[in-house]
N, C-alpha and C. Protein backbone atom coordinates (compact mmCIF):
# COMPACT_ATOMS: atom_id res chain seq x y z
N UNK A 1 6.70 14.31 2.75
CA UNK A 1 5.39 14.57 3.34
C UNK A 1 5.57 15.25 4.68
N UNK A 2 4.93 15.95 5.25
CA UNK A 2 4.78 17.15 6.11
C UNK A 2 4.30 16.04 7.60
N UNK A 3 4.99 16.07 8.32
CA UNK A 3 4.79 15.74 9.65
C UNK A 3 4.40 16.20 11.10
N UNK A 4 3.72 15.89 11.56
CA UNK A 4 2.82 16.54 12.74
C UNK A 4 3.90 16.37 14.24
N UNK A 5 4.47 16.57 14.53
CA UNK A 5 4.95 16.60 16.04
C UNK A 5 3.64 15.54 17.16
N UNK A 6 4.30 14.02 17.42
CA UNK A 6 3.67 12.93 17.93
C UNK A 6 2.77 14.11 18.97
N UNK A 7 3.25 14.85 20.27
CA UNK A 7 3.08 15.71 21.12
C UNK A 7 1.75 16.44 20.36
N UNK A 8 1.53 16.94 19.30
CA UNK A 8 0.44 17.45 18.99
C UNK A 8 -0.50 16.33 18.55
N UNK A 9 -0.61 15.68 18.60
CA UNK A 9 -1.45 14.90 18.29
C UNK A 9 -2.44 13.82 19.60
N UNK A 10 -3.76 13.85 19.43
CA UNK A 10 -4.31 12.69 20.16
C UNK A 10 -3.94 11.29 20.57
N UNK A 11 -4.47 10.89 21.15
CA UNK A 11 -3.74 9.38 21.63
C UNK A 11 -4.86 8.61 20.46
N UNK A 12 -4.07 7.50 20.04
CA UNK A 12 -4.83 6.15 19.31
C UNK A 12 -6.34 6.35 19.13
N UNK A 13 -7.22 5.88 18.54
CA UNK A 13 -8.39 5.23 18.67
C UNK A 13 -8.62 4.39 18.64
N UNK A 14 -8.63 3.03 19.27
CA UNK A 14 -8.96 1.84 18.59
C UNK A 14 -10.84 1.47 19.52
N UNK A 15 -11.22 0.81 17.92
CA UNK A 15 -12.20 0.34 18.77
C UNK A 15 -12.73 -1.21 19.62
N UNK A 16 -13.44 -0.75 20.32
CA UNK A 16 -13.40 -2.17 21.47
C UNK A 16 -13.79 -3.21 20.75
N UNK A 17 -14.03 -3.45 19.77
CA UNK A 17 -14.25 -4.48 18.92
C UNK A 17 -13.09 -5.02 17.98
N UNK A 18 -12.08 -4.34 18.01
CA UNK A 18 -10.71 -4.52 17.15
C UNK A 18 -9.60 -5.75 18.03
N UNK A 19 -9.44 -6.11 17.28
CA UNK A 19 -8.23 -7.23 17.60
C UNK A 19 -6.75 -6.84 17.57
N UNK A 20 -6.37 -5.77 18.40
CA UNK A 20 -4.88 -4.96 18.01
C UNK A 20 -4.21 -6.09 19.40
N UNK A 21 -3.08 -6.47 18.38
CA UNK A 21 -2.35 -7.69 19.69
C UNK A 21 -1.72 -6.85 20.49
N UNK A 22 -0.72 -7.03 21.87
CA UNK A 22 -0.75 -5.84 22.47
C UNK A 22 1.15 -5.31 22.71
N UNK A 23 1.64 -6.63 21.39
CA UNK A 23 2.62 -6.54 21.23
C UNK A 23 3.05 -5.45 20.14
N UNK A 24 1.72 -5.02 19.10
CA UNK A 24 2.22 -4.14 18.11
C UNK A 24 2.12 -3.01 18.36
N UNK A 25 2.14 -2.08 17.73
CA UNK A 25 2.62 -0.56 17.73
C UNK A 25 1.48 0.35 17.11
N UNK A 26 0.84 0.91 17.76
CA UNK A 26 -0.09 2.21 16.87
C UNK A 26 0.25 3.36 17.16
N UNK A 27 0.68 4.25 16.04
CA UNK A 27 0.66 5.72 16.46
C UNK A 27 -0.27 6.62 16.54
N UNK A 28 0.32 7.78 17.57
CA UNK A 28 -0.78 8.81 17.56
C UNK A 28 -1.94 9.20 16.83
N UNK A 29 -2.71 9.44 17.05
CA UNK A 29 -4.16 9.98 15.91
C UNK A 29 -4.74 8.95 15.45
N UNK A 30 -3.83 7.50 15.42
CA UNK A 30 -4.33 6.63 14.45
C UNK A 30 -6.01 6.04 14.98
N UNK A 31 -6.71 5.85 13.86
CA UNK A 31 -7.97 5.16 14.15
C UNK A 31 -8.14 3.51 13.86
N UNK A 32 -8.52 2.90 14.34
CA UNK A 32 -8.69 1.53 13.94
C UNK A 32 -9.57 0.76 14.33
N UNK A 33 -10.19 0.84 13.42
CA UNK A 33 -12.19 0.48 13.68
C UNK A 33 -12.39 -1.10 13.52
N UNK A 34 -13.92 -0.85 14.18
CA UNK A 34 -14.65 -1.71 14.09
C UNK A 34 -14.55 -3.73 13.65
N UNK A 35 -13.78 -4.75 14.40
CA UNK A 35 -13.36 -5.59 13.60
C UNK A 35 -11.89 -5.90 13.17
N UNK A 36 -11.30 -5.07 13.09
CA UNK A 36 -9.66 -5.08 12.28
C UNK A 36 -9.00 -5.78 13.01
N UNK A 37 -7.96 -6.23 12.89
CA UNK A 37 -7.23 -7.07 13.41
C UNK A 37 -5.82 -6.58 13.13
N UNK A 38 -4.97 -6.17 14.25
CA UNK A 38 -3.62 -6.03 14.03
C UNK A 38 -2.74 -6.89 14.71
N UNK A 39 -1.59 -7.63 14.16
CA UNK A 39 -0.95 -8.60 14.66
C UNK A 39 -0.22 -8.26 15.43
N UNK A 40 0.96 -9.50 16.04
CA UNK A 40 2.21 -9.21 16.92
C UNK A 40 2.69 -8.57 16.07
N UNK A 41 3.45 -7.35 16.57
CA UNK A 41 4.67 -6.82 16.30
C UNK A 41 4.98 -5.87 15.14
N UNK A 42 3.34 -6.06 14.66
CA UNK A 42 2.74 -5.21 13.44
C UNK A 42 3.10 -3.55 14.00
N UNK A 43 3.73 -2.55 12.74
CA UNK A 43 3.65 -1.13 13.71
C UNK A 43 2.84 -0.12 12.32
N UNK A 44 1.98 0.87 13.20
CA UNK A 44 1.01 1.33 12.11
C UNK A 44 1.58 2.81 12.72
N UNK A 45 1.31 3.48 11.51
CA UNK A 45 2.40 4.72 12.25
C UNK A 45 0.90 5.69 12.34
N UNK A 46 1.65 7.07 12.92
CA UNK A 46 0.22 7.90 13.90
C UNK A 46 -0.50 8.92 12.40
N UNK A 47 -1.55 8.85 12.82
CA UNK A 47 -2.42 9.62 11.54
C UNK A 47 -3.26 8.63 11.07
N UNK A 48 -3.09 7.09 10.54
CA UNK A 48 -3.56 6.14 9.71
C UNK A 48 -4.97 5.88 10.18
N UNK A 49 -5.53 5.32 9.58
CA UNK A 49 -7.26 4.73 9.68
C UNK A 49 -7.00 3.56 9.08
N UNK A 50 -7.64 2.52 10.07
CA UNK A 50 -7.74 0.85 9.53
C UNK A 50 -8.77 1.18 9.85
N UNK A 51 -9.53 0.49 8.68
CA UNK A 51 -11.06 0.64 8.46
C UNK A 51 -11.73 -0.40 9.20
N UNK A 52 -13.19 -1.05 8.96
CA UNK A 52 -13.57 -2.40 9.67
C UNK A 52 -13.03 -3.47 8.80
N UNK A 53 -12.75 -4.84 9.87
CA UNK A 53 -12.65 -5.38 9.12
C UNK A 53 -11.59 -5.81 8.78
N UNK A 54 -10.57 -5.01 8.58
CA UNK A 54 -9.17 -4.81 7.82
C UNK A 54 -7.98 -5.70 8.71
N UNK A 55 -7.27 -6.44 8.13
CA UNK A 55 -6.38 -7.13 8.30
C UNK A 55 -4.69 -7.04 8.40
N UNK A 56 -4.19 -6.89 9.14
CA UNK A 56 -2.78 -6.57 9.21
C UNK A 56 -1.56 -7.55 10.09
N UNK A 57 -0.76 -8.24 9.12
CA UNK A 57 0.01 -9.61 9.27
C UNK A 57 1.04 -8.79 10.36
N UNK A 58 1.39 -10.57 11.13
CA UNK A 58 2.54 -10.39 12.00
C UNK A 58 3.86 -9.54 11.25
N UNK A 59 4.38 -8.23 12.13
CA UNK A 59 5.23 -7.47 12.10
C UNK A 59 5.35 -6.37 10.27
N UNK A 60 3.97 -6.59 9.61
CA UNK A 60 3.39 -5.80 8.83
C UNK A 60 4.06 -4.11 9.39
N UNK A 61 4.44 -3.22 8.40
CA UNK A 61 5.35 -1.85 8.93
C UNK A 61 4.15 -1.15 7.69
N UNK A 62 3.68 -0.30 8.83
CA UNK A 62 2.33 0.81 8.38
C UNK A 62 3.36 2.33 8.72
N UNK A 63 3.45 3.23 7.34
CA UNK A 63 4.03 4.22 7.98
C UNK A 63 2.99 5.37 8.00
N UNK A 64 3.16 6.61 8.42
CA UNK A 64 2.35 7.77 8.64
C UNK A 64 1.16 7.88 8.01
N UNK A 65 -0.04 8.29 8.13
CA UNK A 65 -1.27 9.07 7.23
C UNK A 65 -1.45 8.15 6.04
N UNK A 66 -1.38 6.89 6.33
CA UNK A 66 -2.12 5.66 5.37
C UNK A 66 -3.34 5.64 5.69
N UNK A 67 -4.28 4.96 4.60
CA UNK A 67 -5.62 4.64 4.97
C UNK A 67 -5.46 3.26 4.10
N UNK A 68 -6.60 2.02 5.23
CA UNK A 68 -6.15 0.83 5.12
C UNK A 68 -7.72 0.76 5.42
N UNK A 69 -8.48 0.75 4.11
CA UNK A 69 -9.86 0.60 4.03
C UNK A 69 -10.33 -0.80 4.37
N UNK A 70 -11.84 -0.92 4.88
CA UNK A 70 -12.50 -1.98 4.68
C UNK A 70 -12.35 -3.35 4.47
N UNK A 71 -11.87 -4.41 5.13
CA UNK A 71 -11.78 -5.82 4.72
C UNK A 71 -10.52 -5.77 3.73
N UNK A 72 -9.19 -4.91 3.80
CA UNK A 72 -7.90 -5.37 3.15
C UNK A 72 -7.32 -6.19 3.97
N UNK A 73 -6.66 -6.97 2.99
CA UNK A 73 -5.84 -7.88 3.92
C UNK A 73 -4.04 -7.72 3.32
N UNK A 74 -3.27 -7.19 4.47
CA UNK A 74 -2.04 -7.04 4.33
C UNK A 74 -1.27 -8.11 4.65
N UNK A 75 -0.63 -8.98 4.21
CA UNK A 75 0.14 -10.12 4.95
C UNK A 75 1.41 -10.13 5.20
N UNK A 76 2.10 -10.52 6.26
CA UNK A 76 3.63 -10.26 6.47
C UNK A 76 4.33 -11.08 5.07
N UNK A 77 5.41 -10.45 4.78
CA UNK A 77 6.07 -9.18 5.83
C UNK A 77 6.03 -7.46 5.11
N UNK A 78 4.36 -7.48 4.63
CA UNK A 78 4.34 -6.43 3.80
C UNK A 78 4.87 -5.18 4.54
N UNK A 79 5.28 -3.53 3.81
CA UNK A 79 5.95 -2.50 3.99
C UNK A 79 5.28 -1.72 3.40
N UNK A 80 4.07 -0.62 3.75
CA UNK A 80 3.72 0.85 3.52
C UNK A 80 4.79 2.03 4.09
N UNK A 81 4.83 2.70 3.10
CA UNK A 81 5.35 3.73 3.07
C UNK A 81 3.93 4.99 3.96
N UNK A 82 4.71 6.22 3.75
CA UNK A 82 4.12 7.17 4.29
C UNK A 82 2.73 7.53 3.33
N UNK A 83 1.77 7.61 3.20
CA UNK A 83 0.63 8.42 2.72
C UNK A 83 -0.28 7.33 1.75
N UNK A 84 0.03 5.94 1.81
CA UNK A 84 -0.68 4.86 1.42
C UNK A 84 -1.90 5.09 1.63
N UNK A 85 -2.51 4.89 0.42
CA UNK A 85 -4.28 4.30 0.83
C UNK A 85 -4.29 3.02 -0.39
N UNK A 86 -5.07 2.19 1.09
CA UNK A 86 -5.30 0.35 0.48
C UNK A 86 -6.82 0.49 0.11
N UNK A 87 -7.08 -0.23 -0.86
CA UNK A 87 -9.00 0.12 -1.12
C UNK A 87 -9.52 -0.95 -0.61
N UNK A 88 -11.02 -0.60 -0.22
CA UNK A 88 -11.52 -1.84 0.48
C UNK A 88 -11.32 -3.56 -0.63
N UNK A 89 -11.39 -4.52 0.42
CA UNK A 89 -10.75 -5.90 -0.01
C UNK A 89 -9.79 -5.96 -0.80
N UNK A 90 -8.65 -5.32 -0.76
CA UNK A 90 -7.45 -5.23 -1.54
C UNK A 90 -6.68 -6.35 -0.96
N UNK A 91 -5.93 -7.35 -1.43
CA UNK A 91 -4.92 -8.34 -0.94
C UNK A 91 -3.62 -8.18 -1.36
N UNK A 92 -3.23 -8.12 -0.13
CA UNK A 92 -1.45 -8.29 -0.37
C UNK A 92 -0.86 -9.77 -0.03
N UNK A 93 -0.83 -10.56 -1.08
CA UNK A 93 -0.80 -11.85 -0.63
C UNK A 93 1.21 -11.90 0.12
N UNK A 94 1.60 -13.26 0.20
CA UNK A 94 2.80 -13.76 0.63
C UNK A 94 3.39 -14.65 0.14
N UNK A 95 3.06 -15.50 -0.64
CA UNK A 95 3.57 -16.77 -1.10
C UNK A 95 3.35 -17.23 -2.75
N UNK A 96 4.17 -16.99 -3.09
CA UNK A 96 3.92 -17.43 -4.44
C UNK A 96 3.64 -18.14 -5.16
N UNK A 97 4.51 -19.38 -4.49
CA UNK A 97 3.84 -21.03 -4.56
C UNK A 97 2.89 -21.46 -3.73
N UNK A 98 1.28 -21.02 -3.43
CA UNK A 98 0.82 -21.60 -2.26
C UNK A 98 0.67 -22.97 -2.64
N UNK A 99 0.84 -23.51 -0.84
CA UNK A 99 0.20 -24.99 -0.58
C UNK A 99 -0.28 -25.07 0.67
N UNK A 100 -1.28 -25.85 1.01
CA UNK A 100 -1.63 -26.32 2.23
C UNK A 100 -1.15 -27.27 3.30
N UNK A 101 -0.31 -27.96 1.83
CA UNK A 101 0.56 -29.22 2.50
C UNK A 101 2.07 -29.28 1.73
N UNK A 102 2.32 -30.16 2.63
CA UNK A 102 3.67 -30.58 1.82
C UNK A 102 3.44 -32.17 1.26
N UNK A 103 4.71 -32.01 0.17
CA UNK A 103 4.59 -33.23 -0.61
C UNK A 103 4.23 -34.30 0.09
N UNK A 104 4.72 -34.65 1.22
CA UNK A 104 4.78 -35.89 2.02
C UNK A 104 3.01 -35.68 2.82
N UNK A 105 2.61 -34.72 2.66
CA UNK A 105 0.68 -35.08 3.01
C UNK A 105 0.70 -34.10 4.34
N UNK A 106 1.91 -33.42 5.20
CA UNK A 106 1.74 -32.89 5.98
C UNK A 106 1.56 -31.50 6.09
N UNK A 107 0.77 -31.03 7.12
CA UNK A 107 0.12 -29.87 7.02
C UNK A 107 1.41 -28.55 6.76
N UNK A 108 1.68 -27.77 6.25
CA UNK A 108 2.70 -26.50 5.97
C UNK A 108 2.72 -25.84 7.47
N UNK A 109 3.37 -25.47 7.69
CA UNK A 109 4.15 -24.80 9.26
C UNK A 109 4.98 -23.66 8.58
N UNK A 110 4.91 -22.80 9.22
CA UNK A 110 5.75 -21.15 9.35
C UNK A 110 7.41 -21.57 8.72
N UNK A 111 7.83 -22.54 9.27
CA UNK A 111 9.50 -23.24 8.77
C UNK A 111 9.37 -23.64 7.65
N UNK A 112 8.60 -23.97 6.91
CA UNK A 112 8.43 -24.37 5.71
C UNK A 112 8.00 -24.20 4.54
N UNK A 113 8.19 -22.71 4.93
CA UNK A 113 7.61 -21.85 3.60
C UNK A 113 8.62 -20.38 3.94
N UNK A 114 8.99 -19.72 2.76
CA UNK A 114 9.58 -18.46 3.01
C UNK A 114 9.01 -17.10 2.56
N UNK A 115 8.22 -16.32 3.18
CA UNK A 115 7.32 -15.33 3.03
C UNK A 115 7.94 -14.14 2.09
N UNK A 116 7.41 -13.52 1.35
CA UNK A 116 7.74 -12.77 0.52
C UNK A 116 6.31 -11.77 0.83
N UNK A 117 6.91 -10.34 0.53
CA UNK A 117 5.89 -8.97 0.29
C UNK A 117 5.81 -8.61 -0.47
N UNK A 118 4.94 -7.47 -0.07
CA UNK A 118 4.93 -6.18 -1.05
C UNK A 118 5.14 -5.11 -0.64
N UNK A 119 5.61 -4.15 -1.39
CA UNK A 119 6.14 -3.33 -0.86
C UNK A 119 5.33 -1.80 -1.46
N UNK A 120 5.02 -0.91 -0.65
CA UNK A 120 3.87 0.41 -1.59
C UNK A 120 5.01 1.44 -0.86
N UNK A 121 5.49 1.91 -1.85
CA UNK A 121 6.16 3.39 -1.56
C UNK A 121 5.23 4.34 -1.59
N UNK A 122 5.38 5.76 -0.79
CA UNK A 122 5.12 6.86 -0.25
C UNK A 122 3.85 7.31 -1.59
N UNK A 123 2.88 7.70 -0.65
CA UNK A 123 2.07 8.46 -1.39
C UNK A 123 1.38 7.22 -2.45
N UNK A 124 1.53 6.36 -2.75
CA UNK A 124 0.60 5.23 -3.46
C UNK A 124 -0.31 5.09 -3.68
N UNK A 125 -1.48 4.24 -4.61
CA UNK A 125 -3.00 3.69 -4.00
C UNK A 125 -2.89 2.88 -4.71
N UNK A 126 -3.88 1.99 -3.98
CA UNK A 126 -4.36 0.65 -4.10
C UNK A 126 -5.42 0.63 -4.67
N UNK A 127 -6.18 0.31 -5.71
CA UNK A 127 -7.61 0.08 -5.68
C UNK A 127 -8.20 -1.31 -5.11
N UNK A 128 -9.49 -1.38 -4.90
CA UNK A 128 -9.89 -1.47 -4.09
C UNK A 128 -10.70 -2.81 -5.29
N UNK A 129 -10.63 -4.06 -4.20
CA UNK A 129 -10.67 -5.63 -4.84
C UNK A 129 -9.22 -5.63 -5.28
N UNK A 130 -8.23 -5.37 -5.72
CA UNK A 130 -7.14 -5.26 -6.03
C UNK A 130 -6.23 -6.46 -5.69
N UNK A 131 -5.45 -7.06 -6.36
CA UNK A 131 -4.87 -8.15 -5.66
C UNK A 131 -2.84 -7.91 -5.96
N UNK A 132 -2.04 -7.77 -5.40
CA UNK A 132 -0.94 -7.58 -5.12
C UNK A 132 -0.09 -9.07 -4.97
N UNK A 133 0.75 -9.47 -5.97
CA UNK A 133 1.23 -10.79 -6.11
C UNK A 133 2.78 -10.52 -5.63
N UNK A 134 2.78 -10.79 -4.08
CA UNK A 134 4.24 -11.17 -3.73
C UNK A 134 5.23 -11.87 -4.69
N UNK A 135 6.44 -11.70 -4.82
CA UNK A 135 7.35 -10.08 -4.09
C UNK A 135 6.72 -8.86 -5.36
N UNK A 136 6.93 -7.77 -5.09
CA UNK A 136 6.41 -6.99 -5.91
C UNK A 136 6.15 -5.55 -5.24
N UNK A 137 7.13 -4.81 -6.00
CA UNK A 137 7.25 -3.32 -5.22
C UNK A 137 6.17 -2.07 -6.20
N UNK A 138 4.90 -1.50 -5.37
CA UNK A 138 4.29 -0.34 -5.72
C UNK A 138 5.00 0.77 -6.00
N UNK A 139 5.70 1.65 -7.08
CA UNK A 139 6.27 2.83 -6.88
C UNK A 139 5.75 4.05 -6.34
N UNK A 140 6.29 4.85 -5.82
CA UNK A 140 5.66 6.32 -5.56
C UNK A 140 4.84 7.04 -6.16
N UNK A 141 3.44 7.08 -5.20
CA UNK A 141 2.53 8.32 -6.31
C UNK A 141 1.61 7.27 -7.06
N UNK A 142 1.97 6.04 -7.36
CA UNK A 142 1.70 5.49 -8.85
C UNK A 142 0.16 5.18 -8.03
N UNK A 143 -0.60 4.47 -8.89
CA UNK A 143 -2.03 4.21 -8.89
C UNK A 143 -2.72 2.50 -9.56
N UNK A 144 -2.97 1.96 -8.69
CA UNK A 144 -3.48 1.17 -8.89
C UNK A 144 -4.87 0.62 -8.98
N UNK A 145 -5.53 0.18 -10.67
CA UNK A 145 -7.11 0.80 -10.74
C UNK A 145 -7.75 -0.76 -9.83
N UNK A 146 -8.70 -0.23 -9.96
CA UNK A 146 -9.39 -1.14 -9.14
C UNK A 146 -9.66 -2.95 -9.84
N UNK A 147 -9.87 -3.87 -8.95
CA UNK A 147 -9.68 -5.21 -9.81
C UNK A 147 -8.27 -5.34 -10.35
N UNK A 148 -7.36 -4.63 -10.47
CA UNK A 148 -6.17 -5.18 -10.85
C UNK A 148 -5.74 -6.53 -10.13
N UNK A 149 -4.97 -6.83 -11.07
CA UNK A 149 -3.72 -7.86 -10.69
C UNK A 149 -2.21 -7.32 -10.73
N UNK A 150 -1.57 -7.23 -9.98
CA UNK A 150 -0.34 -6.59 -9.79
C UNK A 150 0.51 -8.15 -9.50
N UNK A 151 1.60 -8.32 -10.64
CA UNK A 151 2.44 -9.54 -10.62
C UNK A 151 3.88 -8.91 -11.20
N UNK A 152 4.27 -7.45 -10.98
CA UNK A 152 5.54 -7.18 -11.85
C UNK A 152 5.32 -5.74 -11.15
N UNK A 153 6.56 -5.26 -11.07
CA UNK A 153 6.92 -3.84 -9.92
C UNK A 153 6.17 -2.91 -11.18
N UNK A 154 5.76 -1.90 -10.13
CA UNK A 154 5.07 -0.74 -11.23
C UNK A 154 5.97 0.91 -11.03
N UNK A 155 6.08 0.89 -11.75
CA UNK A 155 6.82 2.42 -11.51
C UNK A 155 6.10 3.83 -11.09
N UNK A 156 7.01 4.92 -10.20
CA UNK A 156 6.41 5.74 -9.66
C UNK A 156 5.80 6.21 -10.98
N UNK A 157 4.97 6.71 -10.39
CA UNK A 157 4.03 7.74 -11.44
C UNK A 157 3.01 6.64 -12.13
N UNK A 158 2.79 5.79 -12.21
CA UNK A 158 2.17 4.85 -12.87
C UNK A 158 0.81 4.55 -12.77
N UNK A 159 0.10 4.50 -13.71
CA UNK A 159 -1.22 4.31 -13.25
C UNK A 159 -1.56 2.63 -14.29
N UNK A 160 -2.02 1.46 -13.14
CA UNK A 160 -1.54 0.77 -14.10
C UNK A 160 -3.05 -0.14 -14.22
N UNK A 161 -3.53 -0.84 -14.39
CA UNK A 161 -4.78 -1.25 -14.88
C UNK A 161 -4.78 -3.10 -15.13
N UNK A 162 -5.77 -3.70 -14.99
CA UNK A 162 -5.83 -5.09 -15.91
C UNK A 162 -5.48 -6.52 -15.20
N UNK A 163 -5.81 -7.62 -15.77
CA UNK A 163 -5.30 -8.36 -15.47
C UNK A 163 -4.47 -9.43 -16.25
N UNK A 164 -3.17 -9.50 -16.40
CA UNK A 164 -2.24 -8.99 -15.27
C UNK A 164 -1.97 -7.02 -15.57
N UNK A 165 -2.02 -6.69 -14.57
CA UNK A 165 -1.94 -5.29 -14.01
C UNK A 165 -0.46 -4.65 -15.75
N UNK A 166 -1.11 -3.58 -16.20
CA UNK A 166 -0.04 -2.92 -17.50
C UNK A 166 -0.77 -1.83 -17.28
N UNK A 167 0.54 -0.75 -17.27
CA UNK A 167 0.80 0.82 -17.44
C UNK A 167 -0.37 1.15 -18.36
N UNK A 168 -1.33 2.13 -17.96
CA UNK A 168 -2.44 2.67 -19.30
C UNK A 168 -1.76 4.12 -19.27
N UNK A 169 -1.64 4.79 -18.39
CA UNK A 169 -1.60 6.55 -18.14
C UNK A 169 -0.32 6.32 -17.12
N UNK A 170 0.56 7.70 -17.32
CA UNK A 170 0.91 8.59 -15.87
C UNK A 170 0.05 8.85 -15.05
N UNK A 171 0.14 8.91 -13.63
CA UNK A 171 -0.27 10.06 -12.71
C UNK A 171 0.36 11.20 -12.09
N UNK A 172 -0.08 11.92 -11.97
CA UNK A 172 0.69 13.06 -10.40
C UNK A 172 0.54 12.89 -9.58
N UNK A 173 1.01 13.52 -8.46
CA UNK A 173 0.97 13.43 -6.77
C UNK A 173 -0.91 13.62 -6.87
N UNK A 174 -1.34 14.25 -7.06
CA UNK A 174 -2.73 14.45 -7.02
C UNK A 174 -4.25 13.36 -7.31
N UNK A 175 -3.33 12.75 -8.03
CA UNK A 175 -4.13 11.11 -8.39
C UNK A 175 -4.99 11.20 -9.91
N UNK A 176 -4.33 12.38 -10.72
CA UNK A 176 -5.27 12.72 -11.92
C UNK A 176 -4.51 12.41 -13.00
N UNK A 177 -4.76 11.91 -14.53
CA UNK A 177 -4.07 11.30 -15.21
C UNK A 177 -3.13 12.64 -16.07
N UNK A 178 -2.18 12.57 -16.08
CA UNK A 178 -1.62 13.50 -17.21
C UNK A 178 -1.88 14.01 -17.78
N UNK A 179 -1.37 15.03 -18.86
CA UNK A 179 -1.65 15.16 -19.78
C UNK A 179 -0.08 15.57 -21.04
N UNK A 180 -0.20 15.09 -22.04
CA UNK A 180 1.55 15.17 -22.89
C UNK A 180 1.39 16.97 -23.02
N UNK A 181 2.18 17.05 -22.67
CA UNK A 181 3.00 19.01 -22.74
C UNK A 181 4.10 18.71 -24.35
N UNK A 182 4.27 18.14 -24.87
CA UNK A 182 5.14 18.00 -25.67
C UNK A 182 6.31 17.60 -25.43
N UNK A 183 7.49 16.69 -26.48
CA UNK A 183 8.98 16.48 -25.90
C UNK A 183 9.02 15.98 -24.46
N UNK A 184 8.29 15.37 -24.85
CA UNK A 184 8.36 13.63 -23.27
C UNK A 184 7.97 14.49 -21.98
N UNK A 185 7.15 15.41 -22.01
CA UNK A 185 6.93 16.62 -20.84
C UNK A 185 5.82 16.23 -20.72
N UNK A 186 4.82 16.15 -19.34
CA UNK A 186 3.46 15.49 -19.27
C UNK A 186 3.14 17.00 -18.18
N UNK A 187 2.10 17.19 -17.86
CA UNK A 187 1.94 18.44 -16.61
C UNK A 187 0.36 17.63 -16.16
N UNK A 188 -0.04 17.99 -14.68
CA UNK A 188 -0.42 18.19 -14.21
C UNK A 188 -1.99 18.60 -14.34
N UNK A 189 -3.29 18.72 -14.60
CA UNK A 189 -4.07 19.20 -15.23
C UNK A 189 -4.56 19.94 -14.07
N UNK A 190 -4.82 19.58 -12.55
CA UNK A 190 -5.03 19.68 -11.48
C UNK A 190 -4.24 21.06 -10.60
N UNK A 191 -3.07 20.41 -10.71
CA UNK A 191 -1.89 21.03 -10.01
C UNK A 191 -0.96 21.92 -10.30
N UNK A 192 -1.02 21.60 -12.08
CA UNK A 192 0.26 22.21 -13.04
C UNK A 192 1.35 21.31 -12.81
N UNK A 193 1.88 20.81 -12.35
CA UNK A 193 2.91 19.97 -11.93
C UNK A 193 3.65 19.79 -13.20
N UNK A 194 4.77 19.47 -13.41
CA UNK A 194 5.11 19.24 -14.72
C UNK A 194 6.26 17.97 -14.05
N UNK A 195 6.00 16.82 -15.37
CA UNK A 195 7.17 15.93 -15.27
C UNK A 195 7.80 15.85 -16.61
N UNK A 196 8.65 14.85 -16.60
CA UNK A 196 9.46 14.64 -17.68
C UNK A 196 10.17 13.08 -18.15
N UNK A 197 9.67 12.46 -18.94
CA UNK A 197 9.56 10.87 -19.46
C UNK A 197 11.02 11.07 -20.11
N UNK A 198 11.90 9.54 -19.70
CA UNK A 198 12.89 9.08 -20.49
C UNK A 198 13.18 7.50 -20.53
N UNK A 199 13.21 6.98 -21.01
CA UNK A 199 13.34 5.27 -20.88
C UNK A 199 12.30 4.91 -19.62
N UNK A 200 10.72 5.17 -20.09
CA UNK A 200 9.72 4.46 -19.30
C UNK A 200 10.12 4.94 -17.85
N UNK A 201 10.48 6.09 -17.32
CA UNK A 201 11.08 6.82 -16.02
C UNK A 201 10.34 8.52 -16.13
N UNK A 202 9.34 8.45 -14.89
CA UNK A 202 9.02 10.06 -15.27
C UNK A 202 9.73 10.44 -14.01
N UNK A 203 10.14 11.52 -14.45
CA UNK A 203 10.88 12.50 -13.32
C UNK A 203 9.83 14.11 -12.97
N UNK A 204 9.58 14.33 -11.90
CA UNK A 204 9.10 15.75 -11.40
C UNK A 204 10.21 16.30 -11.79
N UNK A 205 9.92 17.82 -12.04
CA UNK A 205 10.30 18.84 -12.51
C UNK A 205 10.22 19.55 -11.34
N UNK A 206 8.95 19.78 -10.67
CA UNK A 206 8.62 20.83 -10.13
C UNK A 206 9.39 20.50 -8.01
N UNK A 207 9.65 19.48 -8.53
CA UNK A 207 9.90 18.68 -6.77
C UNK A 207 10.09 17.95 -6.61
N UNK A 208 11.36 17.59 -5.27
CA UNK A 208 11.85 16.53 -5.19
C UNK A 208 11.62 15.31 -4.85
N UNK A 209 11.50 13.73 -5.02
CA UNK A 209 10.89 12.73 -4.49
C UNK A 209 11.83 12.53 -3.57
């Protein structure tokens, strides 16, 4: 993805109503509206928009030209890649086993639980209500429809659907579903793009990931 020189770019936006702690990190251009809340140590890289609302866990890693819509909630120690968009109320939970307590009746503390993410590689989406079941890695490009349940890694290119979240279509970089070219070859309908399927693996043709 194509990068802007920090120097050309505006300083932050945040608005006076946002909860950005003053230990984390926002980059250049970035906007972060109305409500949101960014934690310690959280870093959101320059270009991004946190919408209202929107939630982002201690030391949470936001990279370049994400959009982090409306009331999502990201929880540590989740990892965006470059060109993410989260849909409004999307959850990235942390814990797989939740509890409130421990066996013995006492309340759960930070030492007593071991946090697990998610992880959205470059160029991704989230749909939006969407729920993301720690540990569990988003592939590149891939697409996630809205209301899903995501409990099993999805592969780049993937457009995956349901609950629990299963592969329906390919996508392209463009966010439009495939179409079969013949001999495991899918293209682009949008773009032309052409890929190429082998053991549940699409590969670009036209460019490198």
């Amino acid at each position: 993805m194509p990068d802007t020189p920090p120097a050309a770019l505006p300083p932050a936006t945040i608005a006076a109503t946002a909860d950005v702690d003053p230990r984390a990190t926002i980059g250049a251009g970035t906007k972060v509206w109305h409500l949101a809340q960014v934690r310690e140590d959280a870093a959101v890289g320059a270009q991004c928009i946190v919408g209202r609302g929107a939630y982002i866990g201690p030391g949470v890693l936001v990279g370049a030209r994400c959009k982090i819509q409306n009331y999502a909630l990201l929880y540590e120690p989740a990892v965006l890649e470059d060109g993410v968009f989260v849909g409004p109320a999307a959850v990235f939970t942390n814990d797989y086993y939740p509890r409130a307590v421990n066996p013995d009746g006492t309340l759960k503390a930070a030492d007593d639980w071991h946090a697990v993410g998610v992880t959205v590689r470059a160029g991704a989406s989230i749909g939006a209500r969407s729920v993301c079941v720690a540990p569990v890695t988003i592939g590149r490009w891939a697409l996630v429809a809205a209301g899903s349940v995501v409990t099993k890694d999805v592969p780049d290119f993937a457009l995956v659907a349901g609950v629990p979240a299963r592969r329906v279509r390919w996508v392209g970089r463009a966010g439009e579903p495939l179409f079969a070219d013949g001999d495991g070859r899918w293209r682009c309908p949008t773009s032309g793009e052409r890929y190429a399927e082998a053991d549940g693996v699409l590969t670009p043709l036209d460019f490198a990931l």
